[in-house]
PDB file of N, CA and C in Angstrom:
ATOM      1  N   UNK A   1      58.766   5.193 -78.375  1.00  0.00           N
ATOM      2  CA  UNK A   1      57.461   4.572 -78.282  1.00  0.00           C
ATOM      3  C   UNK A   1      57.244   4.097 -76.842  1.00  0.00           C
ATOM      4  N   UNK A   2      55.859   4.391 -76.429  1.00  0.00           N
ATOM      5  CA  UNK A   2      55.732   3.696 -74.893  1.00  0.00           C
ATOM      6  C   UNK A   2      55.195   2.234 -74.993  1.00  0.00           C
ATOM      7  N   UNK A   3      55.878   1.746 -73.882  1.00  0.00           N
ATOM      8  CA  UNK A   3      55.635   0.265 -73.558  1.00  0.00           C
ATOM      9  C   UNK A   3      54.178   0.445 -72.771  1.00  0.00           C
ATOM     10  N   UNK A   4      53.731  -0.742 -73.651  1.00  0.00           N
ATOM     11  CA  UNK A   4      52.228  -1.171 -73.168  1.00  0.00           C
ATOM     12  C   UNK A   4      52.158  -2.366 -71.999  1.00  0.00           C
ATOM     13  N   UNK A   5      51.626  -1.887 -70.808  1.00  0.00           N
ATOM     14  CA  UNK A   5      51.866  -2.679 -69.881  1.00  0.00           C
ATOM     15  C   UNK A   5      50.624  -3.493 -70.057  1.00  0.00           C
ATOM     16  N   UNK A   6      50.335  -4.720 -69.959  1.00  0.00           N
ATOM     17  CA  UNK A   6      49.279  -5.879 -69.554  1.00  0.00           C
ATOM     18  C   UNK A   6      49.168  -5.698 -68.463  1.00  0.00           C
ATOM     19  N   UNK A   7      48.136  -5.477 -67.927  1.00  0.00           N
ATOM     20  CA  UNK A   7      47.107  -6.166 -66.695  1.00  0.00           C
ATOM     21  C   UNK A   7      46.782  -7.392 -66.609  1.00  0.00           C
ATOM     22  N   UNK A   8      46.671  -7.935 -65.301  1.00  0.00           N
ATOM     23  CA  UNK A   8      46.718  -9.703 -65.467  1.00  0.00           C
ATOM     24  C   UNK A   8      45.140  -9.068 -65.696  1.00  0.00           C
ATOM     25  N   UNK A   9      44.572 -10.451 -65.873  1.00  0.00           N
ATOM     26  CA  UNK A   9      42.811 -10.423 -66.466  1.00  0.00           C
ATOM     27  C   UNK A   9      42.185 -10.950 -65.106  1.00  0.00           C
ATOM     28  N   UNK A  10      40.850 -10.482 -64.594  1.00  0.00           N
ATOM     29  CA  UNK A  10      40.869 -10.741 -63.439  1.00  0.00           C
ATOM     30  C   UNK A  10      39.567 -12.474 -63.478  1.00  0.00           C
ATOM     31  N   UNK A  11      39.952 -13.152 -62.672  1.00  0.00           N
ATOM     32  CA  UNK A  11      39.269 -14.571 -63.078  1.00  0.00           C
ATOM     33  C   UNK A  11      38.152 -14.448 -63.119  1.00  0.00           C
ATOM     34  N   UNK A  12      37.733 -15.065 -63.176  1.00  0.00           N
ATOM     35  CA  UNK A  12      36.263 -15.166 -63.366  1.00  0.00           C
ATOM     36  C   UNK A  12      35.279 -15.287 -62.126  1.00  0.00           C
ATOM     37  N   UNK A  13      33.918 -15.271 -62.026  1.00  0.00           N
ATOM     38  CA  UNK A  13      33.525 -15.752 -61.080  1.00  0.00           C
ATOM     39  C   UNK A  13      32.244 -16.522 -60.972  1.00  0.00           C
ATOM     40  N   UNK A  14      32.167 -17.133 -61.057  1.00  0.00           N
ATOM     41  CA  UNK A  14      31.463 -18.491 -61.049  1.00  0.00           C
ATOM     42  C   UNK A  14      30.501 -18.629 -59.978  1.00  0.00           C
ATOM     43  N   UNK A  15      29.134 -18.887 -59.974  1.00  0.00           N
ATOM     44  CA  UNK A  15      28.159 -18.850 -59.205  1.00  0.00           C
ATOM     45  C   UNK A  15      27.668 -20.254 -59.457  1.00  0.00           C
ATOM     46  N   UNK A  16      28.346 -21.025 -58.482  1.00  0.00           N
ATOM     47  CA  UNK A  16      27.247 -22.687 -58.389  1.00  0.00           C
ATOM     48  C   UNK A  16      26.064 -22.867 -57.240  1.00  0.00           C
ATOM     49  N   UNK A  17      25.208 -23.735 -57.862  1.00  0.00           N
ATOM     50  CA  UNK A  17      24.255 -22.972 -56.745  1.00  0.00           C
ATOM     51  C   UNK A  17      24.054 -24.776 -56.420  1.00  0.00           C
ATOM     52  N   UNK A  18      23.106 -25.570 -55.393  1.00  0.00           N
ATOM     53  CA  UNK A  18      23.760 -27.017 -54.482  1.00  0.00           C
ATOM     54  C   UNK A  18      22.256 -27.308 -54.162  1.00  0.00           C
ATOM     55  N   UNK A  19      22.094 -28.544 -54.163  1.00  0.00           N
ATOM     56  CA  UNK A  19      20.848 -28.846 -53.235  1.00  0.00           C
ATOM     57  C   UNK A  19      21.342 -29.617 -52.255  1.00  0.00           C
ATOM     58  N   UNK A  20      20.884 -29.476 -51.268  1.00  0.00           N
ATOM     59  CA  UNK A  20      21.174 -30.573 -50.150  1.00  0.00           C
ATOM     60  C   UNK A  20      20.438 -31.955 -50.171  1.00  0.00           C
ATOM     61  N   UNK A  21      21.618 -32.703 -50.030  1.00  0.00           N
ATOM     62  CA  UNK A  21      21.100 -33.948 -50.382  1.00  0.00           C
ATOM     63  C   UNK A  21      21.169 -34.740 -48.505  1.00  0.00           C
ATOM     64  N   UNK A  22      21.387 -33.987 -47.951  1.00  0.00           N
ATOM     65  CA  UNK A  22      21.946 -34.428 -46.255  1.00  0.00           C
ATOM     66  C   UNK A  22      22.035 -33.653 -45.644  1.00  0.00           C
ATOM     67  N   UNK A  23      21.344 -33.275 -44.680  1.00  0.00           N
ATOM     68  CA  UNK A  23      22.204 -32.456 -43.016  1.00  0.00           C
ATOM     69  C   UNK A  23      22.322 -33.425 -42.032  1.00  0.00           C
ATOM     70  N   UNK A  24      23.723 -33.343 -41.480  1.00  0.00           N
ATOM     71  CA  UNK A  24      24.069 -33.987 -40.581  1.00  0.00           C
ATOM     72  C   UNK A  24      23.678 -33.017 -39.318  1.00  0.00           C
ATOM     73  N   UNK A  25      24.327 -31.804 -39.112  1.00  0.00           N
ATOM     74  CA  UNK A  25      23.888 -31.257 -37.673  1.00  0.00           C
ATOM     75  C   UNK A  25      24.611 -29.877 -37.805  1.00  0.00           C
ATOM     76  N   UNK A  26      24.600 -29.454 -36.827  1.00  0.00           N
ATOM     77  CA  UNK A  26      25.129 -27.864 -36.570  1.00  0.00           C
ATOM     78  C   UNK A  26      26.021 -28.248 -34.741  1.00  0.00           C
ATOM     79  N   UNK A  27      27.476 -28.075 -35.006  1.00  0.00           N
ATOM     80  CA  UNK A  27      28.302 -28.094 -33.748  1.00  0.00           C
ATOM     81  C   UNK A  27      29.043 -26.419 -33.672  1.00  0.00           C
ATOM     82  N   UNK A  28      28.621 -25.957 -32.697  1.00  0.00           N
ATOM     83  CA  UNK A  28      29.525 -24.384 -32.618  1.00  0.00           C
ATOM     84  C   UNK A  28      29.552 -23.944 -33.532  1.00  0.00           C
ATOM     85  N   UNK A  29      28.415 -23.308 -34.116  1.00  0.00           N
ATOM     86  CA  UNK A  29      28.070 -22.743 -35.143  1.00  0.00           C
ATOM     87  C   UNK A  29      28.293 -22.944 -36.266  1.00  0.00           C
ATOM     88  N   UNK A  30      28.943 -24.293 -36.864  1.00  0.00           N
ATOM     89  CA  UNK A  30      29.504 -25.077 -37.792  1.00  0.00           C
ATOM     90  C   UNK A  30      28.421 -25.987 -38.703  1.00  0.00           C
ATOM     91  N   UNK A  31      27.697 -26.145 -39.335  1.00  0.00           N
ATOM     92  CA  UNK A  31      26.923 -26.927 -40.065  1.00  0.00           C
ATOM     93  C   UNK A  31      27.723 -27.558 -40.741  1.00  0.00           C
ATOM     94  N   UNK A  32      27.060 -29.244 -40.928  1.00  0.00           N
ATOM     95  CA  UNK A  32      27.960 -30.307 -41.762  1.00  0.00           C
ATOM     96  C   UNK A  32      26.567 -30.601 -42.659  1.00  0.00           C
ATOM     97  N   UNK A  33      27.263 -30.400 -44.046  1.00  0.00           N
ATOM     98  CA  UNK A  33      25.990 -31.248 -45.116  1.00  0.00           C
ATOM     99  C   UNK A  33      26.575 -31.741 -45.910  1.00  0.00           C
ATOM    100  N   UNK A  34      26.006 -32.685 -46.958  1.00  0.00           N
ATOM    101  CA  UNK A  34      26.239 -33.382 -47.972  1.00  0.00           C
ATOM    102  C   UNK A  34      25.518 -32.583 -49.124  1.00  0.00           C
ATOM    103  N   UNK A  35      25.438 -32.094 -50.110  1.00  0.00           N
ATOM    104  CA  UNK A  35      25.453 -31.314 -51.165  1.00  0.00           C
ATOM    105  C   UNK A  35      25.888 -32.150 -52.289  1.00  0.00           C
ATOM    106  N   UNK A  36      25.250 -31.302 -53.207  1.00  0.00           N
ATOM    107  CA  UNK A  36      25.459 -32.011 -54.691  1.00  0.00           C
ATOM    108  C   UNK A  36      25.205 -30.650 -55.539  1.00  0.00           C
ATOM    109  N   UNK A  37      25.789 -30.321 -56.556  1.00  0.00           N
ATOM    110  CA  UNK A  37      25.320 -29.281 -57.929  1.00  0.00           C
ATOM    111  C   UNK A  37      24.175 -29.224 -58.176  1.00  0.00           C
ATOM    112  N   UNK A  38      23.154 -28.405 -57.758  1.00  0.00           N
ATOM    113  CA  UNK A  38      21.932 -28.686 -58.675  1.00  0.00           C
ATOM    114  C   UNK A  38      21.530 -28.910 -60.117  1.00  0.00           C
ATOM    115  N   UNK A  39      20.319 -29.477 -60.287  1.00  0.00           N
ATOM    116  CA  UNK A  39      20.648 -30.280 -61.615  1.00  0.00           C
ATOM    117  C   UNK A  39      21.595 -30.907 -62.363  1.00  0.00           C
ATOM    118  N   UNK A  40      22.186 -31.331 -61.468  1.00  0.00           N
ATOM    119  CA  UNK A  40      23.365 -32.284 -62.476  1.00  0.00           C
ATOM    120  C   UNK A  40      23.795 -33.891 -61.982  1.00  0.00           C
ATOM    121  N   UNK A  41      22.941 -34.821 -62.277  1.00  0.00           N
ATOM    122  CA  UNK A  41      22.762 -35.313 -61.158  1.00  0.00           C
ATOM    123  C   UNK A  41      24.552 -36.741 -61.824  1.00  0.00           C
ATOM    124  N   UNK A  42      25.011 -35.747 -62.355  1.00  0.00           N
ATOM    125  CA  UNK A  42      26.718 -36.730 -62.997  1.00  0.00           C
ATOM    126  C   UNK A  42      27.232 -36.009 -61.498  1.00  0.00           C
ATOM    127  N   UNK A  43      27.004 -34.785 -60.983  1.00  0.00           N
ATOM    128  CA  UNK A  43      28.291 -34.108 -60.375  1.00  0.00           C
ATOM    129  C   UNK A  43      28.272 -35.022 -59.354  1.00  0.00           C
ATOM    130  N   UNK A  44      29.666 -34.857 -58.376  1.00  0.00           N
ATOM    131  CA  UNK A  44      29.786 -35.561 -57.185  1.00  0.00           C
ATOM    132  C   UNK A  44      29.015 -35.300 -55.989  1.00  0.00           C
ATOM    133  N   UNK A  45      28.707 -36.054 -55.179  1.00  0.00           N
ATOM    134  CA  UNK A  45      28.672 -35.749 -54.021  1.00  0.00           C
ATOM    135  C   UNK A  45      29.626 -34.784 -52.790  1.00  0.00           C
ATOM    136  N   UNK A  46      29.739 -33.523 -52.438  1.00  0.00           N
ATOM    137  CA  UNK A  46      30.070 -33.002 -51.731  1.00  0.00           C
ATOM    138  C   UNK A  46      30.370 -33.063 -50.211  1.00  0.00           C
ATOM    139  N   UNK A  47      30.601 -33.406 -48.825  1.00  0.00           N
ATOM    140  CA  UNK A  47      30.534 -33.086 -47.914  1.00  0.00           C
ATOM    141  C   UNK A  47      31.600 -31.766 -47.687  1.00  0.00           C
ATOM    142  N   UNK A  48      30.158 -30.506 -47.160  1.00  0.00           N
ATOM    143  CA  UNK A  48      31.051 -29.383 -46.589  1.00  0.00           C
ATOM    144  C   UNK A  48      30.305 -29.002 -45.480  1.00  0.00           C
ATOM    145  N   UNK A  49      31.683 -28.002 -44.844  1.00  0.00           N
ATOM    146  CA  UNK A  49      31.408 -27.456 -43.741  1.00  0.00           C
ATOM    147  C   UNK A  49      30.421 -25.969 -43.877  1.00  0.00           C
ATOM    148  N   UNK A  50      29.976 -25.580 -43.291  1.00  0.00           N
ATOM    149  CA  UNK A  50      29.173 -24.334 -43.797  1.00  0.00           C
ATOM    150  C   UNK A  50      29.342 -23.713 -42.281  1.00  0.00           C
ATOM    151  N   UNK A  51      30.106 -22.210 -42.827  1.00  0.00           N
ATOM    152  CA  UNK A  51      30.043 -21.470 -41.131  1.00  0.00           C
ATOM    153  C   UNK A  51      31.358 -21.402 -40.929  1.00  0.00           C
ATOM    154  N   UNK A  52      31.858 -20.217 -39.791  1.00  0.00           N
ATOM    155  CA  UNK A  52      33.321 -20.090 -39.522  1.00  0.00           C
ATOM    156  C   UNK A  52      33.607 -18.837 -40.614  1.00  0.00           C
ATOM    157  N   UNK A  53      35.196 -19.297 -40.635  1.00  0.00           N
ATOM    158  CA  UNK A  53      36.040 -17.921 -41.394  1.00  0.00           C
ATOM    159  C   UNK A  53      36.134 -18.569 -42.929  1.00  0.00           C
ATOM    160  N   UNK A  54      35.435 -19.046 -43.456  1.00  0.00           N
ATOM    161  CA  UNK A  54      35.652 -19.559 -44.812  1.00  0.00           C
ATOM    162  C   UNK A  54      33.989 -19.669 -45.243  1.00  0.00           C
ATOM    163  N   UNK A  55      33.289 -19.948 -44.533  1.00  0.00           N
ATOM    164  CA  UNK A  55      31.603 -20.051 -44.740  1.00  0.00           C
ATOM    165  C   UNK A  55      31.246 -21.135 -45.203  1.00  0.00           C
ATOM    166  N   UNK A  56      31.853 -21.371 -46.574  1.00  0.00           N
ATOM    167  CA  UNK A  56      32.047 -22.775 -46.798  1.00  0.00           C
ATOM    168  C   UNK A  56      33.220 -23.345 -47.829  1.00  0.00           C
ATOM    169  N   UNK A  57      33.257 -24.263 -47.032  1.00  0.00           N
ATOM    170  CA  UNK A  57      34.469 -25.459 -46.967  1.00  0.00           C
ATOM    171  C   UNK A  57      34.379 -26.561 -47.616  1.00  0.00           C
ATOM    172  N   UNK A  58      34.091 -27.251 -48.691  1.00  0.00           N
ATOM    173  CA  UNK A  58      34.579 -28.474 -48.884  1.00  0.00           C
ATOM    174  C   UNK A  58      35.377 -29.531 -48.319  1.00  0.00           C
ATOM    175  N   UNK A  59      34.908 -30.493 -47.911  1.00  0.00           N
ATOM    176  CA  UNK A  59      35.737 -31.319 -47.015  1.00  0.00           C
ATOM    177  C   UNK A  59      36.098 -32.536 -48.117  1.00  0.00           C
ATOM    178  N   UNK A  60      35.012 -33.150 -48.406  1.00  0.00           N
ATOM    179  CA  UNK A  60      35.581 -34.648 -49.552  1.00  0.00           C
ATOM    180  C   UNK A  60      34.639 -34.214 -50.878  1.00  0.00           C
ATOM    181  N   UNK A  61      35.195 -34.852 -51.957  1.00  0.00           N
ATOM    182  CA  UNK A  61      33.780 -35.925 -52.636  1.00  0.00           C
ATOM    183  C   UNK A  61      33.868 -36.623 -52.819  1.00  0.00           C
ATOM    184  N   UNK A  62      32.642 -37.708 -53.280  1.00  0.00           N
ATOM    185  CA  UNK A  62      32.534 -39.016 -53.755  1.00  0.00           C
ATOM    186  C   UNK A  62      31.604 -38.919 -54.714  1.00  0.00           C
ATOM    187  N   UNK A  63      31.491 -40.360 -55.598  1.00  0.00           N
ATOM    188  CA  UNK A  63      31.214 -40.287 -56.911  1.00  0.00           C
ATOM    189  C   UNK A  63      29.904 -40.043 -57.006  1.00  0.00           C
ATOM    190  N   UNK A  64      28.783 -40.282 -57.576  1.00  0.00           N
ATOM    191  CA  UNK A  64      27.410 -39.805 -57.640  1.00  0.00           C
ATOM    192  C   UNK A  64      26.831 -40.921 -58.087  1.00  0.00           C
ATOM    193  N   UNK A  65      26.756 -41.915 -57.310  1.00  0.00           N
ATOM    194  CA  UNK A  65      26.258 -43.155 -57.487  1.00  0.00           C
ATOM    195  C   UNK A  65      25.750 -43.228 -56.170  1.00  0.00           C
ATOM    196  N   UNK A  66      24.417 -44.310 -55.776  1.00  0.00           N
ATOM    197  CA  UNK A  66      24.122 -44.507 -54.291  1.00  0.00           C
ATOM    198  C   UNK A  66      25.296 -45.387 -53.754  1.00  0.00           C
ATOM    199  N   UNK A  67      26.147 -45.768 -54.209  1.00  0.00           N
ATOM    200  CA  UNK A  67      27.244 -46.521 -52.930  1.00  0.00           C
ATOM    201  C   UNK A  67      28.352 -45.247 -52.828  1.00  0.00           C
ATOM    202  N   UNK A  68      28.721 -44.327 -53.525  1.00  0.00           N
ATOM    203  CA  UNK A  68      29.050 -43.056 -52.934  1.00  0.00           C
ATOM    204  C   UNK A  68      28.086 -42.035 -51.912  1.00  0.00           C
ATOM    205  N   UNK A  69      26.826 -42.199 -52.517  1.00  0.00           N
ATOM    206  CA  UNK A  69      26.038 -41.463 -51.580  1.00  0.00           C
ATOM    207  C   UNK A  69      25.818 -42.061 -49.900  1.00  0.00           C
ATOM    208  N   UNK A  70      26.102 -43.100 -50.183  1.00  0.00           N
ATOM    209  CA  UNK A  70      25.977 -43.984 -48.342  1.00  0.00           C
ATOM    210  C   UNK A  70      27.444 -43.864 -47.957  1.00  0.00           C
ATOM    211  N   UNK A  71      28.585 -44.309 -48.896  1.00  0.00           N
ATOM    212  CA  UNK A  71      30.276 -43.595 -48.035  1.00  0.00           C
ATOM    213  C   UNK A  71      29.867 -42.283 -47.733  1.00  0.00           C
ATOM    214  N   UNK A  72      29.541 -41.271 -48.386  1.00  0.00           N
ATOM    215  CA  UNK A  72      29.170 -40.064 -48.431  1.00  0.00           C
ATOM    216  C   UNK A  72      28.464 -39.610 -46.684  1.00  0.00           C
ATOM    217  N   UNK A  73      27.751 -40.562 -46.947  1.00  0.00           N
ATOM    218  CA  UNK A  73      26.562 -40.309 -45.320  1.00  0.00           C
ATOM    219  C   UNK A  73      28.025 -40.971 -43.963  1.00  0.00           C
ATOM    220  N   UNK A  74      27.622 -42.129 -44.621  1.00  0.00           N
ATOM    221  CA  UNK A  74      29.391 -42.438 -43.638  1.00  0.00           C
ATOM    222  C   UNK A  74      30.337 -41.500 -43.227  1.00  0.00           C
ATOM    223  N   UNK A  75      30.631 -40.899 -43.667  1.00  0.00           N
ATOM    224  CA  UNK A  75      32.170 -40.153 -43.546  1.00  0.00           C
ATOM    225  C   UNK A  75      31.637 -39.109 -42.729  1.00  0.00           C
ATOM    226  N   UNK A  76      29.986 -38.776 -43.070  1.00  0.00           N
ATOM    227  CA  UNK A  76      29.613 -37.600 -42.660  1.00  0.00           C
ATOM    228  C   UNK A  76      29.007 -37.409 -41.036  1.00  0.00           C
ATOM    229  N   UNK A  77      28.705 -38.502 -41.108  1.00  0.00           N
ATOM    230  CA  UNK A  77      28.146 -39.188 -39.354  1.00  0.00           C
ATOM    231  C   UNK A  77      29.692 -39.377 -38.766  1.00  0.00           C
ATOM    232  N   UNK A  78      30.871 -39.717 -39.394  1.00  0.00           N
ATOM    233  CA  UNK A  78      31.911 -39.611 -38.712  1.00  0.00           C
ATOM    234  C   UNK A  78      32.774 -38.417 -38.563  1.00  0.00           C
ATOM    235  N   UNK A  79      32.567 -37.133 -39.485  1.00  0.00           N
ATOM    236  CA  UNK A  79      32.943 -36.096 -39.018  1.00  0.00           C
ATOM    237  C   UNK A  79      32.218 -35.495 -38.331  1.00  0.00           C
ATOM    238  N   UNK A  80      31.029 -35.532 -38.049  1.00  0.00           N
ATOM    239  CA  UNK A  80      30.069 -34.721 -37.334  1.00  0.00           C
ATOM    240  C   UNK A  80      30.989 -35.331 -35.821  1.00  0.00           C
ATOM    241  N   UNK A  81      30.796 -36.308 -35.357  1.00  0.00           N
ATOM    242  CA  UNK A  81      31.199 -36.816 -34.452  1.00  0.00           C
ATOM    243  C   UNK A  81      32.626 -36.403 -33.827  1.00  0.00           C
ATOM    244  N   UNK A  82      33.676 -36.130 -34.598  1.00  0.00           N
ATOM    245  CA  UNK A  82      34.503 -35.839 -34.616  1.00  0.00           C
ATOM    246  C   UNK A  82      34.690 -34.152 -34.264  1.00  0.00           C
ATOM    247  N   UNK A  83      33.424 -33.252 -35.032  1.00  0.00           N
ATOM    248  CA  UNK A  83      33.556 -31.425 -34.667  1.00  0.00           C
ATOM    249  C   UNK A  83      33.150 -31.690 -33.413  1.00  0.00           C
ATOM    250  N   UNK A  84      32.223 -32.681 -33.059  1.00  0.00           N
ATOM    251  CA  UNK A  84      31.463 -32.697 -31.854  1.00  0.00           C
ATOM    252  C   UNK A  84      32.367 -32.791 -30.740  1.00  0.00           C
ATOM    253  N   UNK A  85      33.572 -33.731 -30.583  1.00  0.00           N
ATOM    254  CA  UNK A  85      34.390 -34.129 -29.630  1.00  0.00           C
ATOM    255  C   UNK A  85      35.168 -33.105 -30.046  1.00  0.00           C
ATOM    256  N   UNK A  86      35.922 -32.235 -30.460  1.00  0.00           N
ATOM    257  CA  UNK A  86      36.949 -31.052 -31.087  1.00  0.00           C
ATOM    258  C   UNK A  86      36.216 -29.793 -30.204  1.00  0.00           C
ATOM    259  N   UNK A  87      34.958 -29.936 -30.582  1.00  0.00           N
ATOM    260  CA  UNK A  87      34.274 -28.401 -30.268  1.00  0.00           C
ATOM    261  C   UNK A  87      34.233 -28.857 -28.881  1.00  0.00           C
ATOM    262  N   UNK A  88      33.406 -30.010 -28.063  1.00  0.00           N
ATOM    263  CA  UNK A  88      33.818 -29.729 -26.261  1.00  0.00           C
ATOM    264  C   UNK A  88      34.980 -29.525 -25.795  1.00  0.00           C
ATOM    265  N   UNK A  89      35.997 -29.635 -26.440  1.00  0.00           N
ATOM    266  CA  UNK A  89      37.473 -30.332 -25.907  1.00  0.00           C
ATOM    267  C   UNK A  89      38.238 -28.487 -25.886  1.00  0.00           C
ATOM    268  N   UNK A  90      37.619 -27.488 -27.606  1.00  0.00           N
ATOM    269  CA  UNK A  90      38.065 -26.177 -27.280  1.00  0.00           C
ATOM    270  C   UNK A  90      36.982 -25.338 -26.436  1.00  0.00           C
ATOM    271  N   UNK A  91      35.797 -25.811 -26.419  1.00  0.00           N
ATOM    272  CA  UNK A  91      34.729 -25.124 -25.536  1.00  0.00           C
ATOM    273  C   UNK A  91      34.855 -24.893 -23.858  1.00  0.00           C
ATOM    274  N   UNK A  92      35.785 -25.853 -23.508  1.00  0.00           N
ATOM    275  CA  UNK A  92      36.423 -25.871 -22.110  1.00  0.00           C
ATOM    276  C   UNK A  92      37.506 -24.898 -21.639  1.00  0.00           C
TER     277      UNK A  92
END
């Protein structure tokens, strides 16, 4: 009798689609936003990177309340700041 080989099953793929709830800015072709799931207004708050060799990146989340949504803006005015000083420092 022949042995029946399994194939792994291939995952799934999942299409989430985001509203922007924030743009912070665009550094070296890098966009920083704050994002959220559309229609869902339980999901978290997102900050990602958009752009580069990944397109987009997830950086944090926080909870989906307005005192997550202002850490949220926080963190995000401080990474912007941060690609900003990174990107002159390899732009040289």
């Amino acid at each position: 009798m022949a042995d029946v080989i399994q194939f792994p099953k291939r995952p799934e793929t999942q299409t989430l689609h985001f509203d922007e709830k924030h743009a912070f800015g665009e550094i070296g072709g890098l966009m920083l936003s704050l994002v959220q799931e559309r229609a869902k207004d339980d999901a978290p708050f997102t900050l990602v990177l958009l752009g580069g060799n990944d397109g987009f990146f997830p950086l944090e989340s926080f909870e989906p309340t307005p005192e997550g949504f202002e850490f949220a803006k926080i963190a995000g005015e401080i990474a912007l700041r941060t690609l900003a000083v990174g990107h002159d420092n390899w732009a040289e």
